[in-house]
Protein backbone atom coordinates (compact mmCIF):
# COMPACT_ATOMS: atom_id res chain seq x y z
CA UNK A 1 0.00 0.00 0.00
CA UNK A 2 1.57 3.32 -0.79
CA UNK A 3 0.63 6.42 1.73
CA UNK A 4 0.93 10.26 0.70
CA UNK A 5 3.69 11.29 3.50
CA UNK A 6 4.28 15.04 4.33
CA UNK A 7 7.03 15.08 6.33
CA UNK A 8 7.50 18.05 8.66
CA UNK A 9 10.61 19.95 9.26
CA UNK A 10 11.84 18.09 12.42
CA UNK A 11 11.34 14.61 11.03
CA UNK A 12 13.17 15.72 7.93
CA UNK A 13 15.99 13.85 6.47
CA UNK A 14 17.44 13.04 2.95
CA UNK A 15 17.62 9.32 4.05
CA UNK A 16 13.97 8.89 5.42
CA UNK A 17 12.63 10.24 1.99
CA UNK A 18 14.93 8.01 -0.31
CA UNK A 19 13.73 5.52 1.61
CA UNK A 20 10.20 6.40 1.83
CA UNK A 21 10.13 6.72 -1.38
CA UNK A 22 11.61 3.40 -2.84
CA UNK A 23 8.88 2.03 -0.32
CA UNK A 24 6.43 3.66 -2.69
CA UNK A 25 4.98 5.97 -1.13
CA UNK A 26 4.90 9.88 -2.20
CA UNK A 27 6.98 12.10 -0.15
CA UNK A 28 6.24 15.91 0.11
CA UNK A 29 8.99 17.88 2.03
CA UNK A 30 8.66 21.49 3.91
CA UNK A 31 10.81 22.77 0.85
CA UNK A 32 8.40 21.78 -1.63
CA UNK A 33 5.16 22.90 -0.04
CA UNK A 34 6.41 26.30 0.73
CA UNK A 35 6.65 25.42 4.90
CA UNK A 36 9.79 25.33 5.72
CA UNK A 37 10.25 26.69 9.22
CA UNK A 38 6.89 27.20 9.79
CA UNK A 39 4.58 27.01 12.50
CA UNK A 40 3.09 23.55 13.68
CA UNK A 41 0.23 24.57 13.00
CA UNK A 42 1.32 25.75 9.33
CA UNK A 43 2.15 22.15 8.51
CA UNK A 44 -0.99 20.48 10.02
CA UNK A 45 -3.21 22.55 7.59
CA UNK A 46 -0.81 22.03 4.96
CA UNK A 47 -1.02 18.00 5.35
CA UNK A 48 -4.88 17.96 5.85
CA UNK A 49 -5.58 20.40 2.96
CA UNK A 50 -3.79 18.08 0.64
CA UNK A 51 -4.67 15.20 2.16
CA UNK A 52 -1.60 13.67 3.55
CA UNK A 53 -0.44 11.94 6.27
CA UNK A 54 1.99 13.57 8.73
CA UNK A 55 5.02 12.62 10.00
CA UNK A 56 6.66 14.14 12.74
CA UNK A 57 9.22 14.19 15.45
CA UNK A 58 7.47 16.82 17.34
CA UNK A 59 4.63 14.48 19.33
CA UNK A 60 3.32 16.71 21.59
CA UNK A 61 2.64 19.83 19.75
CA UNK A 62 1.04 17.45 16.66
CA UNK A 63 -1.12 15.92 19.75
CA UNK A 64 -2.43 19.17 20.49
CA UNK A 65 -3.40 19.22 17.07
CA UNK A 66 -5.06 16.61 16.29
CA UNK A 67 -6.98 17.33 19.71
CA UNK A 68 -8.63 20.27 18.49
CA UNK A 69 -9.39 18.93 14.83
CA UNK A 70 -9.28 14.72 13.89
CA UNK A 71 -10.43 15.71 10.43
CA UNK A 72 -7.16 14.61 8.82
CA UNK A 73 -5.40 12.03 6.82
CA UNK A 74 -3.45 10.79 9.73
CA UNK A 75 -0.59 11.51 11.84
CA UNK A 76 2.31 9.82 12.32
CA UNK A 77 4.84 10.21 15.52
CA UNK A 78 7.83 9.25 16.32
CA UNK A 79 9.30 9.77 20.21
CA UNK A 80 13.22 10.45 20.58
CA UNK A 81 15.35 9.72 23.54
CA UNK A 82 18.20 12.10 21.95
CA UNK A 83 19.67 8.23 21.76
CA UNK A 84 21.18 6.95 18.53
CA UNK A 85 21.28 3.72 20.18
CA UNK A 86 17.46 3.96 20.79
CA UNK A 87 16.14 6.41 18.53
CA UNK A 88 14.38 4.87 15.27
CA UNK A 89 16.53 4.86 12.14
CA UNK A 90 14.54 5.56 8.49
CA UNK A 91 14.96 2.26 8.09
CA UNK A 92 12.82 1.77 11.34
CA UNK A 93 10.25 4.30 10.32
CA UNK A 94 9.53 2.71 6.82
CA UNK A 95 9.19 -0.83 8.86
CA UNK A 96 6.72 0.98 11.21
CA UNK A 97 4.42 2.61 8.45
CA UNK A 98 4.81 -1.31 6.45
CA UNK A 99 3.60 -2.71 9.91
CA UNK A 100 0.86 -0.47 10.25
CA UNK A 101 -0.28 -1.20 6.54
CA UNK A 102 -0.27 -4.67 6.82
CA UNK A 103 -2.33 -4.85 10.46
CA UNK A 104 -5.06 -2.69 8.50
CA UNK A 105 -4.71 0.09 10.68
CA UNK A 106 -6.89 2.94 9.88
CA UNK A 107 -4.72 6.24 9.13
CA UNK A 108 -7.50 8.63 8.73
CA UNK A 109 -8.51 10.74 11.81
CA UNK A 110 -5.75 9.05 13.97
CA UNK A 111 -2.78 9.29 15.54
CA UNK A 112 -0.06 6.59 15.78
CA UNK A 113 3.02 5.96 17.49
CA UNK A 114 5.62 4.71 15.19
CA UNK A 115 7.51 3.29 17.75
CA UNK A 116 5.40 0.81 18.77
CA UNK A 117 5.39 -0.43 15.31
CA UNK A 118 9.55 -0.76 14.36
CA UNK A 119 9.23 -4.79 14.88
């Protein structure tokens, strides 16, 4: 199953879109859309105007978010320890998003912890 990823500007790497992209999904960057460095709340509209899922590195404030307004495409998150030895690779992240696809999880409206899904 391929997903329409918009990946904010904390979760952004070169990696994580080559990646993402030989996965087969489509991958839309800060850069392209116009974002970069924007406000949280920039990005959120951005991915739910144009339907996309959102990735992010930045849990809590993409929480707070989704709180106020679960009409979306889906959300993403990934939680850092600021520990290379724990912190999910791209390789982890594109094993997560496979994981999800193959339980059937529902992306739309919801949140999900990428974590949980690396194995």
């Amino acid at each position: 199953m391929s997903q329409k990823i918009y990946i904010d500007d904390c979760a952004y790497n070169k990696l994580l879109v080559t990646r993402l992209e030989a996965a087969g999904h489509q991958v839309t960057i800060p850069v392209q859309a116009g974002t970069r460095q924007a406000a949280d709340s920039v990005h959120f509209q951005y991915a739910q105007t144009n339907g996309l899922v959102l990735l992010t590195k930045n849990p809590k404030d993409f929480l707070a978010l989704h709180a106020m307004d679960q009409k979306h495409s889906g959300m993403l998150l990934v939680y850092q320890d600021n520990d290379p030895a724990r912190d999910m690779t791209s390789a982890d992240i594109v094993r997560a998003i496979k994981n999800l696809e193959d339980a059937g999880i529902v992306f739309q409206g919801n949140c999900h912890s990428l974590n949980a899904w690396r194995y």
